[in-house]
Protein backbone atom coordinates (compact mmCIF):
# COMPACT_ATOMS: atom_id res chain seq x y z
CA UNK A 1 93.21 74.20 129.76
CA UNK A 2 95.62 73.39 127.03
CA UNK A 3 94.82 70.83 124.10
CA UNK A 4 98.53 69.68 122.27
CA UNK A 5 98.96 69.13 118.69
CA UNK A 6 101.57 68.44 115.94
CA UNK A 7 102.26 70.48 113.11
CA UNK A 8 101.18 73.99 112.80
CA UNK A 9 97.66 75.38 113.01
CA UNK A 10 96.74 72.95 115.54
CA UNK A 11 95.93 70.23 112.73
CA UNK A 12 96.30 66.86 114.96
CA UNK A 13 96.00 66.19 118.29
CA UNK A 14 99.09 64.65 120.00
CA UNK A 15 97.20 63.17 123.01
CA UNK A 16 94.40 60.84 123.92
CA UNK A 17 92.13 60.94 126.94
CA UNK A 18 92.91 59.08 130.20
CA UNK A 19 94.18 61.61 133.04
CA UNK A 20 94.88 59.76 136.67
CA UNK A 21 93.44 62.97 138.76
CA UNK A 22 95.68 61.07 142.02
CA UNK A 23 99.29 60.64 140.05
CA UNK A 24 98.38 63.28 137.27
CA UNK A 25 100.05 61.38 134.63
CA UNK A 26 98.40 62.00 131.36
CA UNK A 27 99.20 59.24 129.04
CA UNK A 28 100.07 60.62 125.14
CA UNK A 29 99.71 58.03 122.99
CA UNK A 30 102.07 54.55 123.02
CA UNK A 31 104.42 54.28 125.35
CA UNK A 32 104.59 58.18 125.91
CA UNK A 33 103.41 60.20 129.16
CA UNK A 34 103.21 63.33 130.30
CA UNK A 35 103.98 64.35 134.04
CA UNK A 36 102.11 67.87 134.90
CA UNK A 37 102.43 70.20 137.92
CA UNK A 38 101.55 73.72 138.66
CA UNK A 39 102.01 76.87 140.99
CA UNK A 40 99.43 77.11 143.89
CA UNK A 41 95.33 76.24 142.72
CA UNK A 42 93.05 78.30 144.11
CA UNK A 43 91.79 77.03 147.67
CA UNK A 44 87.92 75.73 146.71
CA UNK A 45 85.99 73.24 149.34
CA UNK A 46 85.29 70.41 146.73
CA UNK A 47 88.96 70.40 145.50
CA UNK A 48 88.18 70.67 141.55
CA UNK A 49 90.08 72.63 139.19
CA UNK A 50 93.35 70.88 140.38
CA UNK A 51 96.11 70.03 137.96
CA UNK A 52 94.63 67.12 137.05
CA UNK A 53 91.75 69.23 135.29
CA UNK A 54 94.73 70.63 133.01
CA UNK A 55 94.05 67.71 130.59
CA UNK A 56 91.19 66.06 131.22
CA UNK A 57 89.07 67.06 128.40
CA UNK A 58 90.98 65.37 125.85
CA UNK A 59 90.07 68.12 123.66
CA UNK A 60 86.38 67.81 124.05
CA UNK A 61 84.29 70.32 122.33
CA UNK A 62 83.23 71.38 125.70
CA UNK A 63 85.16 71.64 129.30
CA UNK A 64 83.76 70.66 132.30
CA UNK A 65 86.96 71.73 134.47
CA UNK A 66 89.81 73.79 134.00
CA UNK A 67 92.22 74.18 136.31
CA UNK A 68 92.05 77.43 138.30
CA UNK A 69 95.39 79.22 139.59
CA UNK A 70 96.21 80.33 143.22
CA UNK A 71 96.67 83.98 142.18
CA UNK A 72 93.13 86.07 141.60
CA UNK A 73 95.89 89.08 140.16
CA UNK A 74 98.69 87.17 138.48
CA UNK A 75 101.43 89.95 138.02
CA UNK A 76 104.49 88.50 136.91
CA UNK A 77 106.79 90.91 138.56
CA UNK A 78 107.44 90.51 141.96
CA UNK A 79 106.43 94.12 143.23
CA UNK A 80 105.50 93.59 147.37
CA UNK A 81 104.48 91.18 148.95
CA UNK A 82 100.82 90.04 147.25
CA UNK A 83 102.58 89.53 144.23
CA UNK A 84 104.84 86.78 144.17
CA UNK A 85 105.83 86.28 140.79
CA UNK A 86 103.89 84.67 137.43
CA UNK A 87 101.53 82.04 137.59
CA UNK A 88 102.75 78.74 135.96
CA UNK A 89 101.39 75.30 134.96
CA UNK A 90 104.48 72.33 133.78
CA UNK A 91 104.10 69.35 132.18
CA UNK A 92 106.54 67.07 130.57
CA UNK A 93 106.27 65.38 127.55
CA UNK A 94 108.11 62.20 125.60
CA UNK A 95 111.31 63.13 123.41
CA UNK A 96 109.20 61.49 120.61
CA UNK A 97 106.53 63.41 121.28
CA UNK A 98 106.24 66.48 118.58
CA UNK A 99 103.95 69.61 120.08
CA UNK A 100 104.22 72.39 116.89
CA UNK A 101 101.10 73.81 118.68
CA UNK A 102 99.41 74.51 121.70
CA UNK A 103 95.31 75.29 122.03
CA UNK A 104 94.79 77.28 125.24
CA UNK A 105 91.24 77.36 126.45
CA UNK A 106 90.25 79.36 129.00
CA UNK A 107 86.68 81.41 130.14
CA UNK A 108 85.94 84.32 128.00
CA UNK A 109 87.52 87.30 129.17
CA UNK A 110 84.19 89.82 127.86
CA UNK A 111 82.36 88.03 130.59
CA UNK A 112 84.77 86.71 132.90
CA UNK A 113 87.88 88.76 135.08
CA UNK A 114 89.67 85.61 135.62
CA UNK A 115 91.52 84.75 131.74
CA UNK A 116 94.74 85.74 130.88
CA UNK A 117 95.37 87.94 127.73
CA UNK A 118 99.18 87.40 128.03
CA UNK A 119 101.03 84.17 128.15
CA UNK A 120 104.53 83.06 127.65
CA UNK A 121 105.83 79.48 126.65
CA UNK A 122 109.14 78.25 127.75
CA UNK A 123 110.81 74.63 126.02
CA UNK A 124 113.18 73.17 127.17
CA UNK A 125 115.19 69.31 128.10
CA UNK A 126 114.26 67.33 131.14
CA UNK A 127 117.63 67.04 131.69
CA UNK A 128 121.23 68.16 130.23
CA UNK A 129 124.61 66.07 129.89
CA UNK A 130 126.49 69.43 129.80
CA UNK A 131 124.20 71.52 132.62
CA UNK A 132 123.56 69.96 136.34
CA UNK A 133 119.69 70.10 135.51
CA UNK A 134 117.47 67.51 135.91
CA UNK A 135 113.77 67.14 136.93
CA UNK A 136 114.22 66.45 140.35
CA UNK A 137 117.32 68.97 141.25
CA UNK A 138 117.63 72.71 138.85
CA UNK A 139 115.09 73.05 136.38
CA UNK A 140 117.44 72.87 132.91
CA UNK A 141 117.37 76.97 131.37
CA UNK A 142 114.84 76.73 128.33
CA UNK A 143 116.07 76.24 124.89
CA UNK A 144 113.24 78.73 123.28
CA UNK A 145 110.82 81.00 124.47
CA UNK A 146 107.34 81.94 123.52
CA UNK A 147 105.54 85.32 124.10
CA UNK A 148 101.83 85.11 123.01
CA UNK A 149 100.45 89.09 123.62
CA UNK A 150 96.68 90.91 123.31
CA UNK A 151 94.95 87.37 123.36
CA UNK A 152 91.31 88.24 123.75
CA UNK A 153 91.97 89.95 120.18
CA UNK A 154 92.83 86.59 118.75
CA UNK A 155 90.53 84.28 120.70
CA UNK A 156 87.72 82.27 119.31
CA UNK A 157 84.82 81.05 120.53
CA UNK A 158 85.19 77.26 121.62
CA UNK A 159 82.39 75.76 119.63
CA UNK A 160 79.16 74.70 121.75
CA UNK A 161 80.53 76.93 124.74
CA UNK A 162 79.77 80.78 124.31
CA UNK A 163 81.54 81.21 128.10
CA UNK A 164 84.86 79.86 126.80
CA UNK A 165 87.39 81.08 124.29
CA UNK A 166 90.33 79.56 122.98
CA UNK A 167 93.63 80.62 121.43
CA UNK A 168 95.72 78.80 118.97
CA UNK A 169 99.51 79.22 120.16
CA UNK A 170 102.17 78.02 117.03
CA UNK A 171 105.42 76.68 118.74
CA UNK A 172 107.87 76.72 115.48
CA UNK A 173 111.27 77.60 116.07
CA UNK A 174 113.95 78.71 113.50
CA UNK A 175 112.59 80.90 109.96
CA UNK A 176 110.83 78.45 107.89
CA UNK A 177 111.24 77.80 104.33
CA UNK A 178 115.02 78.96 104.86
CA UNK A 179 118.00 77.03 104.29
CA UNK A 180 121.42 78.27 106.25
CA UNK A 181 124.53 76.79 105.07
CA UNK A 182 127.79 76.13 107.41
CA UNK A 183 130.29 73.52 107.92
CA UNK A 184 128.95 70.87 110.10
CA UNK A 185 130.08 70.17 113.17
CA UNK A 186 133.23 68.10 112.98
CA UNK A 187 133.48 65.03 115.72
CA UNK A 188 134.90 65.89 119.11
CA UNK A 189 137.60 64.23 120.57
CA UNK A 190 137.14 60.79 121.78
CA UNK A 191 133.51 61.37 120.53
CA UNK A 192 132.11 58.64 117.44
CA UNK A 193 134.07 56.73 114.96
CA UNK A 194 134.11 55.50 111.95
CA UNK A 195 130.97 56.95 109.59
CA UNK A 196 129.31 58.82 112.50
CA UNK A 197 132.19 60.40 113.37
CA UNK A 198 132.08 61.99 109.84
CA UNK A 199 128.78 63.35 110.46
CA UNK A 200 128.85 64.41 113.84
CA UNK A 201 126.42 67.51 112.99
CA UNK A 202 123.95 65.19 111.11
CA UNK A 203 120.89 63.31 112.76
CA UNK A 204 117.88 61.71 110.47
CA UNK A 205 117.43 58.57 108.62
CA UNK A 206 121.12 58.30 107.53
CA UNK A 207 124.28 59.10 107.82
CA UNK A 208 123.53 59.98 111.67
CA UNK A 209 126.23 60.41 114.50
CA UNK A 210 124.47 58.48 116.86
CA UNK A 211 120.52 56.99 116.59
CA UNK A 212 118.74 60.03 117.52
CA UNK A 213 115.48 60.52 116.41
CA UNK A 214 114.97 64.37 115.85
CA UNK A 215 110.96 65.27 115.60
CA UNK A 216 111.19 69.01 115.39
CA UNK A 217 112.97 72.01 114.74
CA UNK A 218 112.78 72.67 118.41
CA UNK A 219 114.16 69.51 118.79
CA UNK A 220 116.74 70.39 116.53
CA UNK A 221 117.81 73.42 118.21
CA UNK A 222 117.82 72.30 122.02
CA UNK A 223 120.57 69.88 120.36
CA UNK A 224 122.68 72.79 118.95
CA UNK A 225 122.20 74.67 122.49
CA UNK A 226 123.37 71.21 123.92
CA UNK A 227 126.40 71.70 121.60
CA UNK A 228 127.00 74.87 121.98
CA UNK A 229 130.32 73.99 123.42
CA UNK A 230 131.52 71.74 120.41
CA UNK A 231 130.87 74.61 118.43
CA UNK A 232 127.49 74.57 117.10
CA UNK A 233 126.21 78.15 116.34
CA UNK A 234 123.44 77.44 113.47
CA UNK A 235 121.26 74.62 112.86
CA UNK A 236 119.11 73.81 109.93
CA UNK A 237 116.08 71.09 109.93
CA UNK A 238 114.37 69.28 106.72
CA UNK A 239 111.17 67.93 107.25
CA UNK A 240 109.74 66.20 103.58
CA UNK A 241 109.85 63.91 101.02
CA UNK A 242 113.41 62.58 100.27
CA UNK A 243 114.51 61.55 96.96
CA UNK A 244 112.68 58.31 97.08
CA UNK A 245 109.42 60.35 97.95
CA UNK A 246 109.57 58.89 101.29
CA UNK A 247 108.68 61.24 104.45
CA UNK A 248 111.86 62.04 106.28
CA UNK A 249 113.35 64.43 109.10
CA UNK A 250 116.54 65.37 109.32
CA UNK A 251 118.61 67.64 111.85
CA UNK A 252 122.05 69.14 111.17
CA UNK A 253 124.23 71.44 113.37
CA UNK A 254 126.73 73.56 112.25
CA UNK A 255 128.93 75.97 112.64
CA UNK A 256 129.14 79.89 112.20
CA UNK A 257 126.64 80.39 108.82
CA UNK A 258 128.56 80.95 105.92
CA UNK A 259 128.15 84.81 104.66
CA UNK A 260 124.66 85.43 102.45
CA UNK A 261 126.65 88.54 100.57
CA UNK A 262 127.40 86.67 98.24
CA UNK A 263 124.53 84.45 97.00
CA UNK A 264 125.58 81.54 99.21
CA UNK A 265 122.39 80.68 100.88
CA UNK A 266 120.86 84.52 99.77
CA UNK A 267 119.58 84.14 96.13
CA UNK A 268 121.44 80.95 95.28
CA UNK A 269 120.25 78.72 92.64
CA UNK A 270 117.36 80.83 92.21
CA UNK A 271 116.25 80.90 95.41
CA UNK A 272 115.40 83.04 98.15
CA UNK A 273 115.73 82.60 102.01
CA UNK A 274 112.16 82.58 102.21
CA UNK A 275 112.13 79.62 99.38
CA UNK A 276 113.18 76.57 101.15
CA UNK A 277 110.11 74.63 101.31
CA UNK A 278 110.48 71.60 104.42
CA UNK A 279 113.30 73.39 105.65
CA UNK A 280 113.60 75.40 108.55
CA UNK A 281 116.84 77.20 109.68
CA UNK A 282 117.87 79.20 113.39
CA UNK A 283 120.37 79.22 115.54
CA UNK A 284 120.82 78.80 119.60
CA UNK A 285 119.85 82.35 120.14
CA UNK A 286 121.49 84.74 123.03
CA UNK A 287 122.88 82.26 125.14
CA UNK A 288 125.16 83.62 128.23
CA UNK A 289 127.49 80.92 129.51
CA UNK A 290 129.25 82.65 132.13
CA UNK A 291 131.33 85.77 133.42
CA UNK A 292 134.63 86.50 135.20
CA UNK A 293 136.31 89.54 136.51
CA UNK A 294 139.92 90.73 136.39
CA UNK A 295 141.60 90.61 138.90
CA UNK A 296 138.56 87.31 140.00
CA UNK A 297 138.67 89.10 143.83
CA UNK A 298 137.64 92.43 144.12
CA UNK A 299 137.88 95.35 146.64
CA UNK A 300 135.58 97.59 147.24
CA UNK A 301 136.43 101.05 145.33
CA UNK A 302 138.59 98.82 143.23
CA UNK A 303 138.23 98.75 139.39
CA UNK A 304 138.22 95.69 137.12
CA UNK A 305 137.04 94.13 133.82
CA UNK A 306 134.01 92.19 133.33
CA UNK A 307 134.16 89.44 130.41
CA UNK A 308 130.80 87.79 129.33
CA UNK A 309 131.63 84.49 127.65
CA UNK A 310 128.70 83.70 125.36
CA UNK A 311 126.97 83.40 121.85
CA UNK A 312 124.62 85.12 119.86
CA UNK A 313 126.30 88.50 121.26
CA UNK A 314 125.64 91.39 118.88
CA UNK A 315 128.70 91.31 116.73
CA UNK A 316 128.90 92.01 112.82
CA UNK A 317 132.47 92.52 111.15
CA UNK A 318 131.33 95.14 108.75
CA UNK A 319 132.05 98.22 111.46
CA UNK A 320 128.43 100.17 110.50
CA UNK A 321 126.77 97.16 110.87
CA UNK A 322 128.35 96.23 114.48
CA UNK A 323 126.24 96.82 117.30
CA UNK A 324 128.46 95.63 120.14
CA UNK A 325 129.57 98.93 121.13
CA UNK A 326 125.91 99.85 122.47
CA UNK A 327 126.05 96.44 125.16
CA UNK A 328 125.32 97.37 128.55
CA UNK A 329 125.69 95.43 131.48
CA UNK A 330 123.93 95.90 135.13
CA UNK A 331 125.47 95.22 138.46
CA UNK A 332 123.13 94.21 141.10
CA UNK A 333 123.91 93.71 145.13
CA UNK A 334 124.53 89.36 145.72
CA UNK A 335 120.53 87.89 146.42
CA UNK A 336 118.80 90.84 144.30
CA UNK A 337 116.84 90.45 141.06
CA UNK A 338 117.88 91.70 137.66
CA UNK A 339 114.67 94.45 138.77
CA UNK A 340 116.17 96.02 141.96
């Protein structure tokens, strides 16, 4: 069962009780919801442990329910036919809402088979302006992913409940305390005018292309995967007291980082990139947009050239330093997994 929270460590919870176990809407606060559904639950006569047990604790010291999977033997990879793939639960969760970390709960694995010690995250947008995603066609790719490992080593026991244990699951992306530098991201055509268009790359309390209210670093960076095709290959996010003392966030997108040889965002004024307290710096990651072949129809027996249009390829201009040479790339039959 997982309990939402802002800022790290799990400090405050994001939600409030009140699950509908028909609709399995959990309501977050004003004017915010959350829509949750899950793979398969596990076929019981009374019908508990549903997907509306995901949340209905409200982060109670102890749970009742919990919702129980489908799968006795989860294994991810599809390897006959009694394993079908990963187990997942999905819930969806206001724009304004900020979730910096997740509390799992689940039955303690010394005394109980059925509690996974392995568990991986996945963020992403409802829906995309550049992608045909939405909720109710293609699920939109994720913008980050999460891989939580060895669990039971870093559970602890849910207080009041020695049969339950619970893991605390940070969901920060970018470095933190780091500051990149680049150019930001210059207007495109027939995009903003007049101030905004200035400050395409920039989204806070000022100065801001359009009003976007950015609540996290995550946030920050589905936007720069959004804009990867304007250009945006590094983002950096300030969360803090501006120069009136006033709590602020602020999101800007850039371009290509400049270079940290020499002192530019390395040791600069003194600092380290380690020694940016509020900010938090990243980029969109490995991102692969899309392939073609030369000549585009092939023959069998018939060589060609394979281009791979993306970013965050391994590239550095210093030749010692490069690591693009070592790329590989795996042809599989039309239908088959990236497995066969």
């Amino acid at each position: 069962e997982p309990v939402l929270y802002e800022g790290d460590a799990c400090s405050k919870q994001v939600y409030q009780d009140g699950v509908d176990s028909t609709s399995t809407v959990l309501e977050l606060g004003e004017g915010t919801s959350c829509f949750v559904k899950v793979r398969g639950t596990y076929p019981i006569a009374n019908g508990e442990h549903t997907a509306a047990a995901l949340f209905d604790e409200g982060g109670a010291a102890t749970f009742a329910t919990d919702w129980w999977s489908e799968c006795l033997n989860c294994n991810p990879e599809v390897v006959d036919d009694t394993h079908g793939g990963p187990t997942y639960a999905e819930w969806y969760v206001s724009a304004a809402t900020r979730v910096e970390c997740i509390e799992v709960v689940q039955h303690n694995m010394t005394s109980s088979r059925h509690a996974s010690n392995a568990m991986v995250l996945e963020v992403g947008p409802v829906s995309s302006v550049t992608d045909e995603c939405s909720i109710d066609t293609v699920r939109c790719a994720a913008t980050q992913m999460f891989s939580y490992m060895d669990l039971e080593s870093s559970a602890m026991d849910l207080d009041g409940d020695t049969t339950m244990r619970k893991n605390q699951l940070e969901t920060i992306c970018g470095e933190q305390n780091t500051h990149i530098f680049g150019e930001l991201l210059s207007a495109p055509t027939g995009g903003n005018t007049g101030d905004g268009a200035k400050h395409f790359g920039s989204f806070g309390h000022f100065m801001s292309a359009v009003n976007l209210n950015v609540v996290s670093s995550c946030a920050c960076q589905a936007l720069c995967v959004e804009n990867i095709p304007n250009g945006c290959r590094s983002y950096k996010y300030y969360a803090g007291p501006d120069d009136s003392g006033e709590n602020t966030r602020h999101c800007y997108l850039q371009i290509t980082p400049f270079s940290n040889a020499n002192g530019v965002w390395g040791p600069a004024m003194g600092r380290m990139p380690g020694d940016w307290p509020g900010w938090t710096s990243g980029g969109p990651g490995l991102r692969l947009r899309s392939f073609a072949t030369s000549p585009a129809m092939l023959k069998i027996g018939q060589q060609f050239s394979l281009t791979v249009h993306g970013v965050g390829l391994p590239y550095h201009p210093t030749k010692t330093l490069d690591a693009s040479h070592r790329q590989r790339v795996k042809l599989v039959m039309s239908g088959q997994p990236c497995t066969a």
